[in-house]
PDB file of N, CA and C in Angstrom:
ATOM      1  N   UNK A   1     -25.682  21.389 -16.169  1.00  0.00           N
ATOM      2  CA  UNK A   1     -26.284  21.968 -14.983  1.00  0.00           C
ATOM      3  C   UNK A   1     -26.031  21.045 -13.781  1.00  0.00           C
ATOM      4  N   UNK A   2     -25.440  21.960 -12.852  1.00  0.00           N
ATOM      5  CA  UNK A   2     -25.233  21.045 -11.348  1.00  0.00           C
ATOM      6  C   UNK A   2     -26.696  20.670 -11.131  1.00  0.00           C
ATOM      7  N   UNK A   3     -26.797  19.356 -10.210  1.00  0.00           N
ATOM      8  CA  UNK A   3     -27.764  18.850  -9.071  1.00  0.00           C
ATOM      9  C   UNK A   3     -27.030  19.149  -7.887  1.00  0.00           C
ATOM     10  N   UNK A   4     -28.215  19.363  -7.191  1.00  0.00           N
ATOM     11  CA  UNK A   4     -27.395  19.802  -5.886  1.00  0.00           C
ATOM     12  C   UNK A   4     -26.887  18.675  -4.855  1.00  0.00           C
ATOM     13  N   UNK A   5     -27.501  17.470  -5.341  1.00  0.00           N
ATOM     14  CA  UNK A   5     -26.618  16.981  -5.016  1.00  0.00           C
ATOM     15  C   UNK A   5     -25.096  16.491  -4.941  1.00  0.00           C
ATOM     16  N   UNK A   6     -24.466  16.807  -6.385  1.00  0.00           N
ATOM     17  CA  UNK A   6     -23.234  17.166  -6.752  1.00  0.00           C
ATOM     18  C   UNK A   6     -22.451  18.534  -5.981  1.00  0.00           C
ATOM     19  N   UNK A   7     -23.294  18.947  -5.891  1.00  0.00           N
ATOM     20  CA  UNK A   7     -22.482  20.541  -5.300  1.00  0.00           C
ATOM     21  C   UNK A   7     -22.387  20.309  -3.668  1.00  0.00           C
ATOM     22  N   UNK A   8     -23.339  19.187  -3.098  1.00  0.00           N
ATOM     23  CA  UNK A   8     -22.972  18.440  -1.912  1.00  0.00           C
ATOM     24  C   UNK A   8     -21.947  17.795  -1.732  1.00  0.00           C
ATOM     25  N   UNK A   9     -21.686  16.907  -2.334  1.00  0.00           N
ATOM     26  CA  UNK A   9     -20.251  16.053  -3.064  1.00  0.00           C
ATOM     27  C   UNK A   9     -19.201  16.648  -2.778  1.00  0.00           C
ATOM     28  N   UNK A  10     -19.002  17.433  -3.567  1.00  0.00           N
ATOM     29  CA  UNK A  10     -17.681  18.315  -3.319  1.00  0.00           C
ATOM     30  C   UNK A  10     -17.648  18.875  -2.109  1.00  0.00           C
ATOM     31  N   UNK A  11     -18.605  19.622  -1.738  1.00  0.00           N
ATOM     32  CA  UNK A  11     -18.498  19.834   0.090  1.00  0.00           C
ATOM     33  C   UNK A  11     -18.178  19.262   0.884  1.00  0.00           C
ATOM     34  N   UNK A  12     -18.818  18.238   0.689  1.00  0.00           N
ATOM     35  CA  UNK A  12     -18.513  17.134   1.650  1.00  0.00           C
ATOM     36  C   UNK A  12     -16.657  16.370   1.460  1.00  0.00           C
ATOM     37  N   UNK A  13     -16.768  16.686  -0.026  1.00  0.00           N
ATOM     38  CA  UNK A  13     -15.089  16.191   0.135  1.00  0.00           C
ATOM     39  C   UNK A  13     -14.215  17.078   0.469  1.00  0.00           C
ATOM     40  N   UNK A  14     -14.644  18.003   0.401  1.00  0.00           N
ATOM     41  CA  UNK A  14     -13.358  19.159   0.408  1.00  0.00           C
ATOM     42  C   UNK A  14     -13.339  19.161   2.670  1.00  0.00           C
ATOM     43  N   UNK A  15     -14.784  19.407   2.985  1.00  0.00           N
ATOM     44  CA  UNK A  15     -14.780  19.046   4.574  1.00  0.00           C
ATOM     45  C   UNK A  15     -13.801  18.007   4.742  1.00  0.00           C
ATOM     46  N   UNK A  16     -15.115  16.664   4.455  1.00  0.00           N
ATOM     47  CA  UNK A  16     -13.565  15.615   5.516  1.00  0.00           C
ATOM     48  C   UNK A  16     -12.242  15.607   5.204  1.00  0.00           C
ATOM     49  N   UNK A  17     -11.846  16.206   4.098  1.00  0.00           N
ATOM     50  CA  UNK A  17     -10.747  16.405   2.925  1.00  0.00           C
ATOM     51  C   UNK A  17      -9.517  16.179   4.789  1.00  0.00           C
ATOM     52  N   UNK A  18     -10.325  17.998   4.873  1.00  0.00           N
ATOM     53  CA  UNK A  18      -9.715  18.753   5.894  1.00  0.00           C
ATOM     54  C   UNK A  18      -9.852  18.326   7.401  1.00  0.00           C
ATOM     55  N   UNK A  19     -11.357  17.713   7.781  1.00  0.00           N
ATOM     56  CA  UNK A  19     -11.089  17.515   8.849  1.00  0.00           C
ATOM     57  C   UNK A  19     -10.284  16.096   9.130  1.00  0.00           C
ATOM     58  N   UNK A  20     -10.206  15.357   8.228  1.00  0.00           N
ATOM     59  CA  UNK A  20      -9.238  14.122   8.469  1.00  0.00           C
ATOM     60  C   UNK A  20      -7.610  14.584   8.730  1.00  0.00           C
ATOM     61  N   UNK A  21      -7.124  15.649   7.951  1.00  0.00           N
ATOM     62  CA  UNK A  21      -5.529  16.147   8.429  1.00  0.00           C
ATOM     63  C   UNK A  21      -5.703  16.939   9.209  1.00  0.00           C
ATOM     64  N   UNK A  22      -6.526  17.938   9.698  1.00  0.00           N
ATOM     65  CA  UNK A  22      -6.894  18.934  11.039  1.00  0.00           C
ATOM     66  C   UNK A  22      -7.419  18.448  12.204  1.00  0.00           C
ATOM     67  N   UNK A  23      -8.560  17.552  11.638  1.00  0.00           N
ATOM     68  CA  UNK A  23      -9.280  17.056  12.942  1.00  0.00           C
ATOM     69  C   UNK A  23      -9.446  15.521  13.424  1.00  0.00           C
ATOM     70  N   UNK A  24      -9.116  14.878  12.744  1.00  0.00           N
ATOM     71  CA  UNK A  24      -8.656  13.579  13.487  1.00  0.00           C
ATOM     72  C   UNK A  24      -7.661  13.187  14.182  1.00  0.00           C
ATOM     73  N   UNK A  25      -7.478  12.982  15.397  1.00  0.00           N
ATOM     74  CA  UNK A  25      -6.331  12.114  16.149  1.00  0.00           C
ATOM     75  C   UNK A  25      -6.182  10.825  16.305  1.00  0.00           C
ATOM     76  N   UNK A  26      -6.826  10.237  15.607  1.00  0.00           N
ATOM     77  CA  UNK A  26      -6.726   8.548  15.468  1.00  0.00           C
ATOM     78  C   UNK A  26      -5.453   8.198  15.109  1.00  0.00           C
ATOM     79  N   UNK A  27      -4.343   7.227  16.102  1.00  0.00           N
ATOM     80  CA  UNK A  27      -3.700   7.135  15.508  1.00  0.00           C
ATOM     81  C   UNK A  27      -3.794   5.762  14.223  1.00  0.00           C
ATOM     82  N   UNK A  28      -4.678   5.395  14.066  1.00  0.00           N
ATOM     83  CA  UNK A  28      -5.206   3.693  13.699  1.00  0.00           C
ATOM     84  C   UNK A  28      -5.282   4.589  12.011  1.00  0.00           C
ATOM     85  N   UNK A  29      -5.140   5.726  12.086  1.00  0.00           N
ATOM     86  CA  UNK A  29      -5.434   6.377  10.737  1.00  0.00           C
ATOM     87  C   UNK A  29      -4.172   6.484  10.051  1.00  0.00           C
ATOM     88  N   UNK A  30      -4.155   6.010   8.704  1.00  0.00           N
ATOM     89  CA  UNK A  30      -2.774   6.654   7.859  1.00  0.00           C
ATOM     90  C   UNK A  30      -2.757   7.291   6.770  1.00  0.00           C
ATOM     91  N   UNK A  31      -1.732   7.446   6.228  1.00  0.00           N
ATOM     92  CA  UNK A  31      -1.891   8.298   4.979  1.00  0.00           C
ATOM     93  C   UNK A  31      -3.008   8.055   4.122  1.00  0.00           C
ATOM     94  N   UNK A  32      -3.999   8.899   4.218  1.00  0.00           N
ATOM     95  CA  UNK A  32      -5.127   8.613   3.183  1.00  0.00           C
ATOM     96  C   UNK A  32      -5.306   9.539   2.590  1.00  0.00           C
ATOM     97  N   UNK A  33      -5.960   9.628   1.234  1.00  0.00           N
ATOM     98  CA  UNK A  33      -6.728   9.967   0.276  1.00  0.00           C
ATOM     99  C   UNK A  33      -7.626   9.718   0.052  1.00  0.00           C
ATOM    100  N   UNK A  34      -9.168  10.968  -0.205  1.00  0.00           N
ATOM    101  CA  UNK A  34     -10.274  10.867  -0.212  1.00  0.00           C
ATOM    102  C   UNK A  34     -10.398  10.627  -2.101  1.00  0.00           C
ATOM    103  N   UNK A  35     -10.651  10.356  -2.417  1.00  0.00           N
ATOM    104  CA  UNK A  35     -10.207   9.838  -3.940  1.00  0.00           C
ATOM    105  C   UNK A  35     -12.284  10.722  -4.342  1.00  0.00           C
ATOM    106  N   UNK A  36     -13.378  10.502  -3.730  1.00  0.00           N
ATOM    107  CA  UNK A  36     -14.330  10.825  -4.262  1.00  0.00           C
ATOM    108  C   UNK A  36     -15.567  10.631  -3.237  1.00  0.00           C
ATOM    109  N   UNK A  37     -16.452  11.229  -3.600  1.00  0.00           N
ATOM    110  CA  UNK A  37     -17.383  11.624  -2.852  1.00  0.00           C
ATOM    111  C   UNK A  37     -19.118  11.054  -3.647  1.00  0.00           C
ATOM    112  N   UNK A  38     -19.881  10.513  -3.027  1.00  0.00           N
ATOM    113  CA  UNK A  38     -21.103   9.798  -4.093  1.00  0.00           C
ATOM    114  C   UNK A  38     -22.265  10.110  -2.895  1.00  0.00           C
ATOM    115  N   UNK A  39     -23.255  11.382  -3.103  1.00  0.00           N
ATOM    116  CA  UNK A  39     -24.800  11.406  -2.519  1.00  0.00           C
ATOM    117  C   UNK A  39     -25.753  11.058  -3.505  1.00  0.00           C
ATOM    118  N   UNK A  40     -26.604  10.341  -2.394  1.00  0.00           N
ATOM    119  CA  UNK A  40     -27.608  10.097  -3.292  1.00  0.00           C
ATOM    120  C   UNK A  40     -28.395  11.335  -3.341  1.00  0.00           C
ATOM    121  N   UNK A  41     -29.284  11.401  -4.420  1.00  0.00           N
ATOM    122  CA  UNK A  41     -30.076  12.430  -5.046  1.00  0.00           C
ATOM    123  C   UNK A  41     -31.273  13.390  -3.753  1.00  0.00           C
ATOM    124  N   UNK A  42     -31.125  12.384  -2.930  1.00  0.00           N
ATOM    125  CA  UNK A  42     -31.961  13.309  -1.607  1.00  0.00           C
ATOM    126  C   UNK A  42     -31.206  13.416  -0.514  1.00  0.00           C
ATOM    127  N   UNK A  43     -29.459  13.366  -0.849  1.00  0.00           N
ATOM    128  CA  UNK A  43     -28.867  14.071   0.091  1.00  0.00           C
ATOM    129  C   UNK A  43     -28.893  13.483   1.555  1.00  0.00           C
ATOM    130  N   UNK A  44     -29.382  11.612   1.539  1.00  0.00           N
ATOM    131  CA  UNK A  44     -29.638  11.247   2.698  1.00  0.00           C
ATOM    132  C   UNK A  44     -28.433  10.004   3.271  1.00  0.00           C
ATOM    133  N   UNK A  45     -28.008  10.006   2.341  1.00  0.00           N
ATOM    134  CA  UNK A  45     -26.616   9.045   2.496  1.00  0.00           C
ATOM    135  C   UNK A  45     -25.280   9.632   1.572  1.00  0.00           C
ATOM    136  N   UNK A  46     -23.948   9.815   1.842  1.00  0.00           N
ATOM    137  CA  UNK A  46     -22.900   9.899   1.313  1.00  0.00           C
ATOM    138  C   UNK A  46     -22.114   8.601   1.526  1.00  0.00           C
ATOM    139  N   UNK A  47     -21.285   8.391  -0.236  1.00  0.00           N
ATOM    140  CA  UNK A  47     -20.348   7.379   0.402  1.00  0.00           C
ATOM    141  C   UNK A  47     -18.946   7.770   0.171  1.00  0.00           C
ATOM    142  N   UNK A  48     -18.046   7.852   0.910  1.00  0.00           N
ATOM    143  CA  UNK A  48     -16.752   8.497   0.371  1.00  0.00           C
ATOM    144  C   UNK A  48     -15.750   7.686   0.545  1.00  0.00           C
ATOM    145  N   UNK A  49     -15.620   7.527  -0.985  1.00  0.00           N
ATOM    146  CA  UNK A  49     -14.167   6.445  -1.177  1.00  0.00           C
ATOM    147  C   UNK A  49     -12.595   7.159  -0.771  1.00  0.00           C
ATOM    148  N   UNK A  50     -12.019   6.225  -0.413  1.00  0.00           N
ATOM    149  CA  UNK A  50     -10.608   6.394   0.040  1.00  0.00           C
ATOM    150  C   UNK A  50      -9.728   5.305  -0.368  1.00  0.00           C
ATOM    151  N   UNK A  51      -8.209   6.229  -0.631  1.00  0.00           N
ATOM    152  CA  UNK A  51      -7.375   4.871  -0.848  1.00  0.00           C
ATOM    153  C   UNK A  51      -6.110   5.083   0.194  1.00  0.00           C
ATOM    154  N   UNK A  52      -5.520   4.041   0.789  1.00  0.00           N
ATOM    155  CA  UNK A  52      -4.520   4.152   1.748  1.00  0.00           C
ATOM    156  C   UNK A  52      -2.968   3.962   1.301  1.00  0.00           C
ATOM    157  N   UNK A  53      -1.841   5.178   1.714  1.00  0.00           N
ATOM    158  CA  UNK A  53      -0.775   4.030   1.746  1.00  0.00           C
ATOM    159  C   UNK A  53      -0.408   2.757   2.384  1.00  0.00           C
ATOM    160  N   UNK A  54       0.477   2.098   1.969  1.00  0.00           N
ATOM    161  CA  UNK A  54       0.368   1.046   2.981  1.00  0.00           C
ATOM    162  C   UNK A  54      -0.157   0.061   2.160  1.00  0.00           C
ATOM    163  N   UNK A  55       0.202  -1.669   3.119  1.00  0.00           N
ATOM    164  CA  UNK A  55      -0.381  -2.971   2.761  1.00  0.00           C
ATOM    165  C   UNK A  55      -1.610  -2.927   3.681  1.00  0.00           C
ATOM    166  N   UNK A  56      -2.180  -3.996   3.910  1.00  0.00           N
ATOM    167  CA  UNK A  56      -3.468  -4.517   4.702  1.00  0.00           C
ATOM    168  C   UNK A  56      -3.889  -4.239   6.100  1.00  0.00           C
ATOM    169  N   UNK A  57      -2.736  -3.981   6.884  1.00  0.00           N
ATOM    170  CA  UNK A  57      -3.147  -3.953   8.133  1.00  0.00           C
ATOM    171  C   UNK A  57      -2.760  -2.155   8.321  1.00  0.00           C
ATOM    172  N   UNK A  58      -2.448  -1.307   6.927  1.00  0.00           N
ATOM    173  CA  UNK A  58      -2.660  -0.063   7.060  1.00  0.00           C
ATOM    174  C   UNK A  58      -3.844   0.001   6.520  1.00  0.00           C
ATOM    175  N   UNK A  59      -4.553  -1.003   6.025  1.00  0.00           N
ATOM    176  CA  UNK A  59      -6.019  -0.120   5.201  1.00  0.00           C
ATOM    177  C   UNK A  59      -6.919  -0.718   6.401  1.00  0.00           C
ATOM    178  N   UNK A  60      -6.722  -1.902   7.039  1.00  0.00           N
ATOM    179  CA  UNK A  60      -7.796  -2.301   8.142  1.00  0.00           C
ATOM    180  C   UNK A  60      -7.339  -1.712   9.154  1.00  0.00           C
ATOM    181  N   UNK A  61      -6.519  -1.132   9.972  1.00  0.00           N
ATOM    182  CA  UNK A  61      -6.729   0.110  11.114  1.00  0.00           C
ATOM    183  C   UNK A  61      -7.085   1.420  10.567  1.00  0.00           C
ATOM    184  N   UNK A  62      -6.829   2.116   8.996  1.00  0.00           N
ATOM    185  CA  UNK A  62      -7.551   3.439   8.479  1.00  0.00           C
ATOM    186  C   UNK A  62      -8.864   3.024   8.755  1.00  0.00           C
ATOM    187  N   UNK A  63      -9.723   1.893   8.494  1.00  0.00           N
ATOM    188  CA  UNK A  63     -10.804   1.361   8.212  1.00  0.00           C
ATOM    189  C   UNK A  63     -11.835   1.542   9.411  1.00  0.00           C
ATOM    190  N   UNK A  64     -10.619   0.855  10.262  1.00  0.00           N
ATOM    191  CA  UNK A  64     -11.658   1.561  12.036  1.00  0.00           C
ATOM    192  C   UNK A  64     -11.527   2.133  12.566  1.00  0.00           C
ATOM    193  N   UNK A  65     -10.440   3.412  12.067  1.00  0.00           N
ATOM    194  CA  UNK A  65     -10.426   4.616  12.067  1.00  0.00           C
ATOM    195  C   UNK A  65     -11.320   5.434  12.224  1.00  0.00           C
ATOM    196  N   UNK A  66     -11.535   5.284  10.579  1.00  0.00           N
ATOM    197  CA  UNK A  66     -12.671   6.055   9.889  1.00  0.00           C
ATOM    198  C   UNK A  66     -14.180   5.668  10.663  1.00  0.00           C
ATOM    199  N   UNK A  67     -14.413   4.466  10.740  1.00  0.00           N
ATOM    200  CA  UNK A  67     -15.568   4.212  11.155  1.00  0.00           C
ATOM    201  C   UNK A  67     -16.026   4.433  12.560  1.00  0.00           C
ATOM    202  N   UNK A  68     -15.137   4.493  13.451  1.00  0.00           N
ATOM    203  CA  UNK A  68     -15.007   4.945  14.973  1.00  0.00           C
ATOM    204  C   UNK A  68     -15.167   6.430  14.420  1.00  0.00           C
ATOM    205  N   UNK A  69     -14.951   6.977  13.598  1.00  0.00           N
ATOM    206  CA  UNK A  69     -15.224   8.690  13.477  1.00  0.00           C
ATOM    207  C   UNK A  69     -16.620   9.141  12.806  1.00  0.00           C
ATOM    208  N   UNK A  70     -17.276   8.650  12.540  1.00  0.00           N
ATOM    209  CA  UNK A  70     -18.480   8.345  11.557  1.00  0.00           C
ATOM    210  C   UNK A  70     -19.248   9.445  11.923  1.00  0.00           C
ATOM    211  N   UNK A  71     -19.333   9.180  13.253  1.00  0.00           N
ATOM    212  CA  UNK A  71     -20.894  10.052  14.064  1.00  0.00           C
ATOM    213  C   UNK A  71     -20.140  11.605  13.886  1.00  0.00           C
ATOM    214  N   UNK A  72     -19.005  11.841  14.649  1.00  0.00           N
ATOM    215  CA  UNK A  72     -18.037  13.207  14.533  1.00  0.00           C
ATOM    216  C   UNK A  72     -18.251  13.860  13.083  1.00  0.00           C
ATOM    217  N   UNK A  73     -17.586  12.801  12.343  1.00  0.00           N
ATOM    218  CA  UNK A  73     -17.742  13.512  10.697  1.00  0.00           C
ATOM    219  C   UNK A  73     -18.887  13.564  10.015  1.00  0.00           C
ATOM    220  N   UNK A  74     -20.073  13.121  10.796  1.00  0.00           N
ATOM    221  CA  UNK A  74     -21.748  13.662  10.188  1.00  0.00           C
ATOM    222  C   UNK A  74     -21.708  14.561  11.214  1.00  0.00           C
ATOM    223  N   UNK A  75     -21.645  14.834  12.366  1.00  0.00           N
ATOM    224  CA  UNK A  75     -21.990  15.977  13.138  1.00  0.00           C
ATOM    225  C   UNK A  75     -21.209  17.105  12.527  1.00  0.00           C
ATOM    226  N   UNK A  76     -20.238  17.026  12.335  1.00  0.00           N
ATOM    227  CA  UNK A  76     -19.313  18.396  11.485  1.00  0.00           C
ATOM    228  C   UNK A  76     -19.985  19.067  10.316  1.00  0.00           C
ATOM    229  N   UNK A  77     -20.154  17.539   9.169  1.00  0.00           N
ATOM    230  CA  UNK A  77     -21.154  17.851   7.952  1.00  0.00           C
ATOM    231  C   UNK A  77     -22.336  18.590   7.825  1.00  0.00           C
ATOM    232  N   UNK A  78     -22.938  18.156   8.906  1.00  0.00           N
ATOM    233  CA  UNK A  78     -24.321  18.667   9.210  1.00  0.00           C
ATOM    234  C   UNK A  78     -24.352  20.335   9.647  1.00  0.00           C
ATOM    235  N   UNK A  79     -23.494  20.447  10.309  1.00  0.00           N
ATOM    236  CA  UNK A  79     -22.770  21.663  11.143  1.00  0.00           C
ATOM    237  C   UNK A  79     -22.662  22.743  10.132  1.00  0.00           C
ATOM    238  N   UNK A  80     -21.452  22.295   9.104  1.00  0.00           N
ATOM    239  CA  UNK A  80     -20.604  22.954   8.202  1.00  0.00           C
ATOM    240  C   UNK A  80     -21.534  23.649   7.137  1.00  0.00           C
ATOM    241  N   UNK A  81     -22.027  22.558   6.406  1.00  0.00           N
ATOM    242  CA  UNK A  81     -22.479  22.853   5.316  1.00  0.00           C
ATOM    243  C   UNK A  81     -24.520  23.019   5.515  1.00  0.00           C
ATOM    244  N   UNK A  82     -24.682  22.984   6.742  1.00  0.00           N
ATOM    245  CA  UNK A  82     -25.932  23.800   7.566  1.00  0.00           C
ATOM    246  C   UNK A  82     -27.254  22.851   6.584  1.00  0.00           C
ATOM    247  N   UNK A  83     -27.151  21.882   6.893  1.00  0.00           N
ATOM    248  CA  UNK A  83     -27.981  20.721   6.297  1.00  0.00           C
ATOM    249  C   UNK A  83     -29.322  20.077   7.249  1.00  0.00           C
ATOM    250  N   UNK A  84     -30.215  20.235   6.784  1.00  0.00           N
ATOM    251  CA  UNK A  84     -31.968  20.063   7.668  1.00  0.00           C
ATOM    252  C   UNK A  84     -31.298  18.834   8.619  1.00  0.00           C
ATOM    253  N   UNK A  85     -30.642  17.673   7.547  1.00  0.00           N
ATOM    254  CA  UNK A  85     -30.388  16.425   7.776  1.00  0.00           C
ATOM    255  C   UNK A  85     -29.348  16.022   7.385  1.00  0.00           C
ATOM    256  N   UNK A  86     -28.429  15.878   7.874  1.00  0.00           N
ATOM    257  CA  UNK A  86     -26.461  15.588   7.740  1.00  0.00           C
ATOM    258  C   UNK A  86     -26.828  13.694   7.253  1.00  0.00           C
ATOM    259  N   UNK A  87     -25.765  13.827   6.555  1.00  0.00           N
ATOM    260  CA  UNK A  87     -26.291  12.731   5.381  1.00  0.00           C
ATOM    261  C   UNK A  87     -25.277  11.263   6.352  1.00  0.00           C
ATOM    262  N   UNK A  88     -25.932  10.181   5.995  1.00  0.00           N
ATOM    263  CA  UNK A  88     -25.355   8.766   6.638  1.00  0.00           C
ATOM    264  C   UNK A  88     -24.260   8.595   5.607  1.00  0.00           C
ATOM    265  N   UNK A  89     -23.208   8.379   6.511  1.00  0.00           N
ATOM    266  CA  UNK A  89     -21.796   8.359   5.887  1.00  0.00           C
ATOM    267  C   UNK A  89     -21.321   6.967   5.780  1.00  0.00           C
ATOM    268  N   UNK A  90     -20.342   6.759   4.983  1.00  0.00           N
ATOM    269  CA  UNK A  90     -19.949   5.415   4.653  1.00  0.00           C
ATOM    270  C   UNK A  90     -18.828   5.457   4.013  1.00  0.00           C
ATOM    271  N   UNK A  91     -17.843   4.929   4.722  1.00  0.00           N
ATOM    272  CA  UNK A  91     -16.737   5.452   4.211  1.00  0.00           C
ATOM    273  C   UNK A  91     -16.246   3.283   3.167  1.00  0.00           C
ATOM    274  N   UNK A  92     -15.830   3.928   1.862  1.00  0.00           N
ATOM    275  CA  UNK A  92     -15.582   2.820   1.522  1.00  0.00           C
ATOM    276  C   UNK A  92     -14.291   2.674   1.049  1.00  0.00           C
ATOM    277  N   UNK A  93     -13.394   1.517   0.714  1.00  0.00           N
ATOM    278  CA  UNK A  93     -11.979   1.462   0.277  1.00  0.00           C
ATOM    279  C   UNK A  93     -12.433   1.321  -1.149  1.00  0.00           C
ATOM    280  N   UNK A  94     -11.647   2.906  -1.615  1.00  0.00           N
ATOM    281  CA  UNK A  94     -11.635   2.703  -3.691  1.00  0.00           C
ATOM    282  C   UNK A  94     -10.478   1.801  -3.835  1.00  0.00           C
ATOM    283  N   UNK A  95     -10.433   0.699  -4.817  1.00  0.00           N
ATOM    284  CA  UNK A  95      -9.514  -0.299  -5.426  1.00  0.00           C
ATOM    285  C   UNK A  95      -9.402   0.169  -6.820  1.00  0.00           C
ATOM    286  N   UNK A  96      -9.936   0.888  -7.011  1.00  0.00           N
ATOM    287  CA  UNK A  96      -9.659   1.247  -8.469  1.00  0.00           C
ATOM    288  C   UNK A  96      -8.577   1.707  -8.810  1.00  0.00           C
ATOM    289  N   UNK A  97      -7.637   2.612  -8.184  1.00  0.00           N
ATOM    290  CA  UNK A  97      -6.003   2.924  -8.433  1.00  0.00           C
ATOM    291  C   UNK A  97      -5.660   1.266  -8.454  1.00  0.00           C
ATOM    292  N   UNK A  98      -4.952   0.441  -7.593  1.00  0.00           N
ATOM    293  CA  UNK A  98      -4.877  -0.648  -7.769  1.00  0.00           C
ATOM    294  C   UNK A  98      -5.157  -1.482  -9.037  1.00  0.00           C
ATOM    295  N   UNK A  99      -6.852  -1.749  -8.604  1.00  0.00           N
ATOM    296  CA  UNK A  99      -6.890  -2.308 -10.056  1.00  0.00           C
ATOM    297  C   UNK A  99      -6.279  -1.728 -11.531  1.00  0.00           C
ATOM    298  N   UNK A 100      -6.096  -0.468 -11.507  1.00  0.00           N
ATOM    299  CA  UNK A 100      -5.912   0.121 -12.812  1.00  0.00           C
ATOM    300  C   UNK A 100      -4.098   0.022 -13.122  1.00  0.00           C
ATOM    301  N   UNK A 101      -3.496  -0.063 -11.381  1.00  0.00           N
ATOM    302  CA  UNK A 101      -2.130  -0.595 -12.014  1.00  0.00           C
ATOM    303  C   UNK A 101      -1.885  -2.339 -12.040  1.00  0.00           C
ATOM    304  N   UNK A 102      -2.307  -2.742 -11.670  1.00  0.00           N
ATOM    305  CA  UNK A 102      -2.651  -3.926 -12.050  1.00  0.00           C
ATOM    306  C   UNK A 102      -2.682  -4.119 -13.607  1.00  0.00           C
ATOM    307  N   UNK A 103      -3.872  -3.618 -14.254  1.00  0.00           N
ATOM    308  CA  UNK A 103      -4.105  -3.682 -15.827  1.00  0.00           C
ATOM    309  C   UNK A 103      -2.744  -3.244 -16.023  1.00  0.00           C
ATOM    310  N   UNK A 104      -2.146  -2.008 -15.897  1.00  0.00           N
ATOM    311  CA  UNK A 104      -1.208  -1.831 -16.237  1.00  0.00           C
ATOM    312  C   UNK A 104      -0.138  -2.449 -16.394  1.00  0.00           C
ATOM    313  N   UNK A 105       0.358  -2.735 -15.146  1.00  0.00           N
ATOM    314  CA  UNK A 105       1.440  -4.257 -15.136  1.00  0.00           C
ATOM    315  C   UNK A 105       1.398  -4.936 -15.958  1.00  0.00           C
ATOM    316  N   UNK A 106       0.211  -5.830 -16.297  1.00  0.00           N
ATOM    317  CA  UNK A 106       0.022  -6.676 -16.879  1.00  0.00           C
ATOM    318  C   UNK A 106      -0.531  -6.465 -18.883  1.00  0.00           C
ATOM    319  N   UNK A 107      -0.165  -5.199 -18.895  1.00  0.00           N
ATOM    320  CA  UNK A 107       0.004  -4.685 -20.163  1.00  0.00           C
ATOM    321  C   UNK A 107       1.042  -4.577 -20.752  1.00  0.00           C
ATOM    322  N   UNK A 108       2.034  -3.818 -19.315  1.00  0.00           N
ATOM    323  CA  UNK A 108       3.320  -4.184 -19.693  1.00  0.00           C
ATOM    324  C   UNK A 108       4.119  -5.482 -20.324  1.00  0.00           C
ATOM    325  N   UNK A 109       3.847  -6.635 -19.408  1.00  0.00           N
ATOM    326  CA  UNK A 109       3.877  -7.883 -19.286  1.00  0.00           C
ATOM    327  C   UNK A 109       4.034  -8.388 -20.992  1.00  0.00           C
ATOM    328  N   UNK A 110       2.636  -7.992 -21.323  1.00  0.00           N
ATOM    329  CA  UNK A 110       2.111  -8.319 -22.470  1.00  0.00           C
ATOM    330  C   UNK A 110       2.922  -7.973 -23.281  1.00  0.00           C
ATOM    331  N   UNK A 111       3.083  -6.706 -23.754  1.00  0.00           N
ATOM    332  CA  UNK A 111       4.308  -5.838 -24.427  1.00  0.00           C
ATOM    333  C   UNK A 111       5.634  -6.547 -24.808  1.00  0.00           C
ATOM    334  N   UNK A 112       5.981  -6.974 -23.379  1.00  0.00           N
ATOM    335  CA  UNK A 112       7.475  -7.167 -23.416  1.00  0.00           C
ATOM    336  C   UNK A 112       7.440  -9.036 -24.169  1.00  0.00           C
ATOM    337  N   UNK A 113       6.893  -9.472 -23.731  1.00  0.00           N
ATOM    338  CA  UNK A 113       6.468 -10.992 -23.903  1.00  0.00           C
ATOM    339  C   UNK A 113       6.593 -10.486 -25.855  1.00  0.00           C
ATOM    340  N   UNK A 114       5.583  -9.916 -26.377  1.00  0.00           N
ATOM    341  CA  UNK A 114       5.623  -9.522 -27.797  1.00  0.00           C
ATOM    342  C   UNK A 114       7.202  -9.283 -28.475  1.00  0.00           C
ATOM    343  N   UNK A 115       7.612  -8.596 -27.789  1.00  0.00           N
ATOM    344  CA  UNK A 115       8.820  -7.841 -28.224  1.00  0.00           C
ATOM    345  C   UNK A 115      10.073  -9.361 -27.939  1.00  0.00           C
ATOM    346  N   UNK A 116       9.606 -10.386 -27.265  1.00  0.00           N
ATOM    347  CA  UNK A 116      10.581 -11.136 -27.624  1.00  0.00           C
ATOM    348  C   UNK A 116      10.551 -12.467 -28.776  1.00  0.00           C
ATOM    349  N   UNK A 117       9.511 -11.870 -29.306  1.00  0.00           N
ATOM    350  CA  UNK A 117       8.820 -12.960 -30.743  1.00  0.00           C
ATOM    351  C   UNK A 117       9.613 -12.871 -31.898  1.00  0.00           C
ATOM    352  N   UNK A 118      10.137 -11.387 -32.041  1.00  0.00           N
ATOM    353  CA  UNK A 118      10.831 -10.542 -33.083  1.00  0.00           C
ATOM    354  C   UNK A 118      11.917 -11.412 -33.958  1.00  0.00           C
TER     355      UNK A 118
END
């Protein structure tokens, strides 16, 4: 059984999904991906992870991008999905792709290192 706060979640991602390729003109913004969406249970804060292409100084201009857009993309939210109270946004950088090729790499690593014991 959904909570509604989950069925917020997805709203909310599928919105900024769209208004980040429709409605942002930042150019400080780059290729991003909204990777996931996290409300808390009273719907009074969202945090929505993102991951960037790009090295460092593409994820720290997406970064004040996003955050120079903050107030816009709760006023939309609030708007859109017709909410008493449009939820405090927070946009955070997911590392978890990363980290997970990371492990990977270094599984590889492992592998090959084995395979020359033989």
């Amino acid at each position: 059984m959904y909570k509604r706060s989950d069925k917020v979640s997805e709203a909310i991602h599928e919105l900024v999904s769209s208004l980040i390729v429709k409605g942002l003109k930042d150019p400080r913004i780059g290729f991003m991906t909204i990777t996931g969406v996290k409300v808390t249970d009273d719907i009074r804060h969202a945090t929505i992870f993102y991951t960037v292409m790009g090295g460092e100084d593409e994820r720290k201009a997406t970064a004040q991008g996003l955050n120079s857009a903050v107030g816009f993309i709760r006023k939309e939210v609030g708007k859109e999905l017709r909410l008493r109270f449009a939820p405090e946004i927070i946009f955070k950088y997911d590392d978890s792709i990363e980290y997970g090729n990371r492990i990977d790499k270094l599984l590889k690593e492992i592998s090959i290192g084995e395979g020359d014991n033989d």
